[in-house]
Protein backbone atom coordinates (compact mmCIF):
# COMPACT_ATOMS: atom_id res chain seq x y z
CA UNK A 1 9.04 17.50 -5.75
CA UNK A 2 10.66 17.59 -2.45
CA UNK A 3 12.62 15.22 0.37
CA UNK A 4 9.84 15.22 2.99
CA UNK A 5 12.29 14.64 5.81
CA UNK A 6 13.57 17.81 4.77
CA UNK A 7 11.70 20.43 6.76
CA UNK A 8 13.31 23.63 5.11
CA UNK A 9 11.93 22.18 1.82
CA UNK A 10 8.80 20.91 2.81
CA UNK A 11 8.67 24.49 4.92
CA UNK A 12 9.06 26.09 1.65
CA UNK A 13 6.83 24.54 -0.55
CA UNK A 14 4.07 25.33 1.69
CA UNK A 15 5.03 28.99 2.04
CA UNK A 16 4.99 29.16 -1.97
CA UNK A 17 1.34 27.33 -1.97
CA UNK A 18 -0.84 28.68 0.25
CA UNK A 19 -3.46 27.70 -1.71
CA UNK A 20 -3.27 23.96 -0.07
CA UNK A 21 -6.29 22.77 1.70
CA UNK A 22 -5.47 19.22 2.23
CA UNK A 23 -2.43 16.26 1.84
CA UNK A 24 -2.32 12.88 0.83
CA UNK A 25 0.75 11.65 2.59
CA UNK A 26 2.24 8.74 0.50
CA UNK A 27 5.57 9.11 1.20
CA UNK A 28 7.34 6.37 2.68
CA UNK A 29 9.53 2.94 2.51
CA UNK A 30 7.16 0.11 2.11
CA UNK A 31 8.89 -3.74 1.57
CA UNK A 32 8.28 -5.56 4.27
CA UNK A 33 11.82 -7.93 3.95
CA UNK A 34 13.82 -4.98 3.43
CA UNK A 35 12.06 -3.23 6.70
CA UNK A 36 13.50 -6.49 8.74
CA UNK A 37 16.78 -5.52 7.54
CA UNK A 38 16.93 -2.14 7.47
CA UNK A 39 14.74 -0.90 10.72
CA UNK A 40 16.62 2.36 11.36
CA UNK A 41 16.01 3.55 7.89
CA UNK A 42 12.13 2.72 7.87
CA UNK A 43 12.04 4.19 11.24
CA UNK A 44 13.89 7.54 10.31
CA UNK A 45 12.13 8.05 6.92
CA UNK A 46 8.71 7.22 7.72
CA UNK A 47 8.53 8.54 10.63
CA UNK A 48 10.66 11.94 10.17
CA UNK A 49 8.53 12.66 7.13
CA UNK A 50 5.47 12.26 8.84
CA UNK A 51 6.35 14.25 11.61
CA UNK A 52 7.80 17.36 9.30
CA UNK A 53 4.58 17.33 7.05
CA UNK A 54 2.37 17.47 9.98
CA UNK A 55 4.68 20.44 11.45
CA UNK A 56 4.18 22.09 8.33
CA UNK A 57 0.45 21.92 7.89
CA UNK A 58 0.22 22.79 11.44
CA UNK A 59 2.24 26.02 10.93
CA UNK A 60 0.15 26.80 7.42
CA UNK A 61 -3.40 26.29 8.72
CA UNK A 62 -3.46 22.74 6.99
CA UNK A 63 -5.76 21.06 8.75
CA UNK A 64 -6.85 17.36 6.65
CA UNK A 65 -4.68 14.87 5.52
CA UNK A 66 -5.22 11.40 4.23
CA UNK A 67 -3.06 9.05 5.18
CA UNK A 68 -1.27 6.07 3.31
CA UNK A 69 -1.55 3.42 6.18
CA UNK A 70 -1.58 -0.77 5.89
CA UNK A 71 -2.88 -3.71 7.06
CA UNK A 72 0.26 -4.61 8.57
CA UNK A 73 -0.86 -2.43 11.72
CA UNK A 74 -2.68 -5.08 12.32
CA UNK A 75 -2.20 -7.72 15.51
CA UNK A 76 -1.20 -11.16 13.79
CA UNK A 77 -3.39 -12.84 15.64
CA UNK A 78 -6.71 -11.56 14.55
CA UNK A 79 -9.46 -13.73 13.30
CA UNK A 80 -9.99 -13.32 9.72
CA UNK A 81 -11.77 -11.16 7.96
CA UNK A 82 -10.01 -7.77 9.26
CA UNK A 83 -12.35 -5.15 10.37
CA UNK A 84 -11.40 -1.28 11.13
CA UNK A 85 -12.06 -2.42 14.93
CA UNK A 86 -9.61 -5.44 14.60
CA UNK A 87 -6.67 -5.57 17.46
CA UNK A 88 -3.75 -3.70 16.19
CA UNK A 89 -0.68 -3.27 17.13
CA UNK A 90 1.63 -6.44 17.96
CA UNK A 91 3.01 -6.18 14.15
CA UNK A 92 5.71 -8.60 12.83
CA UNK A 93 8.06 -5.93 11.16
CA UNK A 94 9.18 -3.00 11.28
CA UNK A 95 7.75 -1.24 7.95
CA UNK A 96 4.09 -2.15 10.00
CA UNK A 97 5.21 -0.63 13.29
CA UNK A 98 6.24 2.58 10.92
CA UNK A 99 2.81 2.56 10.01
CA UNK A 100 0.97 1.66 13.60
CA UNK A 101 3.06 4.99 15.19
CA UNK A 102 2.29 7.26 12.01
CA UNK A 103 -1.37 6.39 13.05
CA UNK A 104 -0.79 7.60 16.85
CA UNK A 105 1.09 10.54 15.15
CA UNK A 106 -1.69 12.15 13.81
CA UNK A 107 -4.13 10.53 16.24
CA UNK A 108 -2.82 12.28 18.75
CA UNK A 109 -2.26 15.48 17.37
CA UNK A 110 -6.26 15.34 16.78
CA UNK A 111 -6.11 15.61 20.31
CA UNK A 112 -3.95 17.92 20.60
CA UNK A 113 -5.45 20.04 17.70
CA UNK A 114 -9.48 18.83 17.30
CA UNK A 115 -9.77 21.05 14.09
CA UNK A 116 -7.77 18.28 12.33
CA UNK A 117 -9.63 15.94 9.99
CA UNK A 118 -7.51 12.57 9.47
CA UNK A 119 -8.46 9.90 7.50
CA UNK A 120 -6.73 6.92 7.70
CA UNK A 121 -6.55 4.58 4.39
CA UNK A 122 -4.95 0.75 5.71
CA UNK A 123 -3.98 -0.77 1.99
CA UNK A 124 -4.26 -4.11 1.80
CA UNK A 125 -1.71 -5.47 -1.54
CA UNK A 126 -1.88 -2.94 -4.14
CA UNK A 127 -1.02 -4.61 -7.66
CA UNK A 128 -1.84 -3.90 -11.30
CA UNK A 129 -1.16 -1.33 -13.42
CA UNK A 130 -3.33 1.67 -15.20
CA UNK A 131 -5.34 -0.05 -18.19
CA UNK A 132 -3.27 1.80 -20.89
CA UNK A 133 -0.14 0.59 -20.16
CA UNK A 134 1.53 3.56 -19.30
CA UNK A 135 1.79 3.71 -15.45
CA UNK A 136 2.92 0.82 -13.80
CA UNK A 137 5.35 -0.57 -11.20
CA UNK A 138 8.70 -0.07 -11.21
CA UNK A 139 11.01 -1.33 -8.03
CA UNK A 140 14.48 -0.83 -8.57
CA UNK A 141 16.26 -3.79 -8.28
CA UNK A 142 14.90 -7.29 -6.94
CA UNK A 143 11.61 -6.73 -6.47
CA UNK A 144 10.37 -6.82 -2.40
CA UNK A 145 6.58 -7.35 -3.70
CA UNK A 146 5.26 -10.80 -5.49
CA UNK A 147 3.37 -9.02 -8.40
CA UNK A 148 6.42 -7.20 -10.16
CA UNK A 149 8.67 -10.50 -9.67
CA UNK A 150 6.06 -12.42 -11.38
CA UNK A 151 5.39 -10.29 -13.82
CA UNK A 152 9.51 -9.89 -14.24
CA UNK A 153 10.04 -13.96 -14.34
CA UNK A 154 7.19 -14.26 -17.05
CA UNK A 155 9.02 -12.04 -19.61
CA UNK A 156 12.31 -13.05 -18.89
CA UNK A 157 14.03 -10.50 -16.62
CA UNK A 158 14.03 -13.01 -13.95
CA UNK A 159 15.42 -16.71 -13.57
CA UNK A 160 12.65 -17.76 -11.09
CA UNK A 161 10.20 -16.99 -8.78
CA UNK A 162 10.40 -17.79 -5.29
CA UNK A 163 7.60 -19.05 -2.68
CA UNK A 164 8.62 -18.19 0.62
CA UNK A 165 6.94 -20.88 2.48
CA UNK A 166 4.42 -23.48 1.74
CA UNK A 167 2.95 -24.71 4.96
CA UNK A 168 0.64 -22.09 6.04
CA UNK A 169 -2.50 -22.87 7.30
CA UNK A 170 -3.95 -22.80 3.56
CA UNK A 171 -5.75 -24.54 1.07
CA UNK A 172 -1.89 -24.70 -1.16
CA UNK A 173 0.02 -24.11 1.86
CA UNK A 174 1.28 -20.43 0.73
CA UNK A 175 0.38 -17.45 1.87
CA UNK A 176 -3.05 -15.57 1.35
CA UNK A 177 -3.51 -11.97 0.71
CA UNK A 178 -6.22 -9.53 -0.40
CA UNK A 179 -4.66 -7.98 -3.60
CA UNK A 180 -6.76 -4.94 -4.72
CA UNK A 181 -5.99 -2.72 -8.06
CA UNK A 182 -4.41 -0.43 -7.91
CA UNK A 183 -7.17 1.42 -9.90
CA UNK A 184 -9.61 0.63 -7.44
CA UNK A 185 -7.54 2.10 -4.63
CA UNK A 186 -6.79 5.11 -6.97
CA UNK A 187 -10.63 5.53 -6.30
CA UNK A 188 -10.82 5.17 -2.51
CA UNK A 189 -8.77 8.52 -2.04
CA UNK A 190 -10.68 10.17 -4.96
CA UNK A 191 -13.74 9.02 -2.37
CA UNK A 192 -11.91 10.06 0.56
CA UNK A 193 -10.96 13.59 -0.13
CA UNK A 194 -14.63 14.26 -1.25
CA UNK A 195 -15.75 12.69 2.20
CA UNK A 196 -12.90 15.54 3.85
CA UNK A 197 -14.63 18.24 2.22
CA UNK A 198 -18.08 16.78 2.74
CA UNK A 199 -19.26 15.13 5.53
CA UNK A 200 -16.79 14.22 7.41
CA UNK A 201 -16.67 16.12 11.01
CA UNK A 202 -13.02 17.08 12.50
CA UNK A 203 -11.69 13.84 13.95
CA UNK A 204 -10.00 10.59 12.75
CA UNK A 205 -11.91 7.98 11.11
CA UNK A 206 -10.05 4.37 9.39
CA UNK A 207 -10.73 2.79 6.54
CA UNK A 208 -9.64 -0.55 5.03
CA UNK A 209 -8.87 -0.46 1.41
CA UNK A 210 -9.18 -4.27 -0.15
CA UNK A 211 -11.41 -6.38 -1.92
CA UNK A 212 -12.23 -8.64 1.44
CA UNK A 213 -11.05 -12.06 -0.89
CA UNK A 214 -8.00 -13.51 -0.39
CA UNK A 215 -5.65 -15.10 -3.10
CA UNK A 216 -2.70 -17.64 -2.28
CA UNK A 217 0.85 -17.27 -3.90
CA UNK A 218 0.32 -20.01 -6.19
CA UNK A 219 -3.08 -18.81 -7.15
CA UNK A 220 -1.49 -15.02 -7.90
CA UNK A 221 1.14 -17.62 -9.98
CA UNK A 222 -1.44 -19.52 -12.21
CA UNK A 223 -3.38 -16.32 -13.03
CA UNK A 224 -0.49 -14.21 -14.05
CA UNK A 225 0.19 -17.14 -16.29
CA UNK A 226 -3.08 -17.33 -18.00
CA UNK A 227 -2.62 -13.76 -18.63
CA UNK A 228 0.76 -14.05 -20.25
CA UNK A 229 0.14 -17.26 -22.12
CA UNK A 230 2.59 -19.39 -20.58
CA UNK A 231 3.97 -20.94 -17.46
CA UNK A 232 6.23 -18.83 -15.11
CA UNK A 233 9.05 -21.31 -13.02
CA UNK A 234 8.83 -21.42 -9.88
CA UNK A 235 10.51 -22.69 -6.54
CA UNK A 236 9.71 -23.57 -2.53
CA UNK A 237 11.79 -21.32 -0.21
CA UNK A 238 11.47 -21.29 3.64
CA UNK A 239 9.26 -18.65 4.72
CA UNK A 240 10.09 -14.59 4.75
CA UNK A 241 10.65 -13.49 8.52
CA UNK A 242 7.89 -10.89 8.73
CA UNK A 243 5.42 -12.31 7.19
CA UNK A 244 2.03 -14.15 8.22
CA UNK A 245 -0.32 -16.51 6.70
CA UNK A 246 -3.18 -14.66 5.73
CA UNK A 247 -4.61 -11.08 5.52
CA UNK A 248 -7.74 -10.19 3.95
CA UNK A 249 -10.21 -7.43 4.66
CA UNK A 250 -13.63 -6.63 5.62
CA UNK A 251 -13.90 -3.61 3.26
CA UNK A 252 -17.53 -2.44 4.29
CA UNK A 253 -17.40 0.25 6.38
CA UNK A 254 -15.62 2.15 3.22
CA UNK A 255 -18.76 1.34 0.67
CA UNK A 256 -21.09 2.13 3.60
CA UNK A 257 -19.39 5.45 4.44
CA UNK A 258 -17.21 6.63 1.56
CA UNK A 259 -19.53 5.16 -1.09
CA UNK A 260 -16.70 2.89 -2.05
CA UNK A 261 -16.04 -0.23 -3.58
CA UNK A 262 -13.09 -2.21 -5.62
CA UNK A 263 -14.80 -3.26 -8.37
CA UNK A 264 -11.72 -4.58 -10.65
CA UNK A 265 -11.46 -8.50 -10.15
CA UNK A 266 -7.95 -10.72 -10.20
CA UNK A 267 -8.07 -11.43 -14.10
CA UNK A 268 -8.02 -7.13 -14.51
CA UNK A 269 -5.43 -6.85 -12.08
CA UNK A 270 -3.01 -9.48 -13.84
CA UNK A 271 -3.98 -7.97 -17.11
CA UNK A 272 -2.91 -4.84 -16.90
CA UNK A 273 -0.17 -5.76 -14.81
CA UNK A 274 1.43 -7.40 -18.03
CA UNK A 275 0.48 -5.15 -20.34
CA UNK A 276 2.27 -2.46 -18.77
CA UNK A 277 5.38 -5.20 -18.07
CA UNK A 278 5.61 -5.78 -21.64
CA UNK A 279 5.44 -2.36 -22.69
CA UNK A 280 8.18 -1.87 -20.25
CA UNK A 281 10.20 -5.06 -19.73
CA UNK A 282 13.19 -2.63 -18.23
CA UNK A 283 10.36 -0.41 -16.58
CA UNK A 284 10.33 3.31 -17.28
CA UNK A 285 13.84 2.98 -18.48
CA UNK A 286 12.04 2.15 -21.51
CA UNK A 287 9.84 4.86 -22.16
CA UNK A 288 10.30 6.71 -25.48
CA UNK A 289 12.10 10.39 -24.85
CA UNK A 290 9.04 13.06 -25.59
């Protein structure tokens, strides 16, 4: 467990595992609203830790890394679906154009270093929760992401959830996204690393990660309440600055190359998301001491 922006430690951990043949880079602020607000601290974290990882798997002969990218490198104005080839850059917040210069990062240093393999994995909305209830999401304090505050209004831990905006270009009016489980995505880097140490030659290749169908607010809204039972209050706010209309994915290039495909629909996702929510109303505050 270490501070990636921390180079001594992240130094260190490689020097006691030389055994490492490959990362995963997760690591990283990732709300959207809180990026508007707080750009020097998405900037210095994901960036720094990017740039310190890389300097220590160049120094240790690490030479493939997977990283945890998003569709919010994407241009806004981009015809819908989104394909690997889409326009990016342009983004509308900060936490995106974290993202879009991690990419150059490590694109460049292929460059610079044509050994490197890099995959690049662009998440579309992650959301769910692992089947048995015991892994789920936990934000701490008011949630940045729509699935944990709906799942938090249904069982009580919030008042109310809140619709930023309801006159997109949409069928409702509020925003569309491609929500994938978090399962599913679970699977693409399980797919991914074998594609590293298979076929893959050195060089960067991209990757969307989503379930190419969309889902408004509202429809999110009336699913999670079908899977809790009840209806979950709601209210109209203006919308979030940041945010666009719609987003969803053309994920084919990952089934045709990676042998990938979500495969968990909406119904799964909202399932398990309040299973593990009711098993954990406080989140893992509530998990029994072993």
């Amino acid at each position: 467990e270490v501070e990636l922006t921390d180079a001594d430690a992240t130094e260190r951990l490689f020097a006691e595992h030389p055994d490492i043949e490959s990362c995963i880079h997760f690591a990283g602020l990732k709300a959207v609203g809180e990026s508007v607000q707080m750009p020097l601290e998405y900037y210095d974290n994901n960036l720094g830790s990017t740039i310190t990882l890389c300097e220590a798997m160049r120094d240790h002969g690490v030479r493939q890394i997977i990283f945890s990218s998003s569709a919010t490198v994407y241009s806004g104005d981009n015809e819908m679906p989104l394909y690997e080839t889409s326009r990016t850059g342009n983004c509308t917040n900060p936490y995106g154009w974290t993202k879009y210069v991690c990419e150059q990062i490590l694109r460049d240093y292929v460059v610079a270093d044509p050994s490197w393999s890099v995959v690049l994995l662009r998440y579309f909305n992650p959301i769910g929760a692992h089947p048995s209830g015991l892994i789920g999401e936990d934000p701490r304090g008011v949630p940045n992401n729509l699935m944990p505050y709906i799942s938090q209004t249904a069982i009580g831990r919030r008042e109310c959830l809140s619709v930023f905006g309801d006159d997109y270009d949409t069928p409702d009016g509020t925003g569309v996204r491609d929500y994938i489980h978090i399962y599913d995505l679970a699977q693409g880097h399980l797919k991914a690393v074998q594609y590293l140490f298979g076929k893959m030659e050195p060089g960067t290749e991209v990757f969307n990660l989503g379930t190419g169908h969309g889902y408004s607010v509202l429809e999110m809204l009336h699913a999670m309440e079908e899977a809790c039972g009840k209806e979950i209050p709601y209210k109209i706010c203006p919308r979030r600055e940041g945010d666009i209309g719609v987003c969803y994915a053309d994920p084919s290039k990952a089934e045709r190359v990676l042998g990938w495909k979500a495969v968990k629909g909406l119904k799964e996702m909202c399932r398990d998301a309040m299973n593990w929510q009711t098993k954990h109303p406080s989140g893992y505050d509530d998990a029994p001491s072993e």
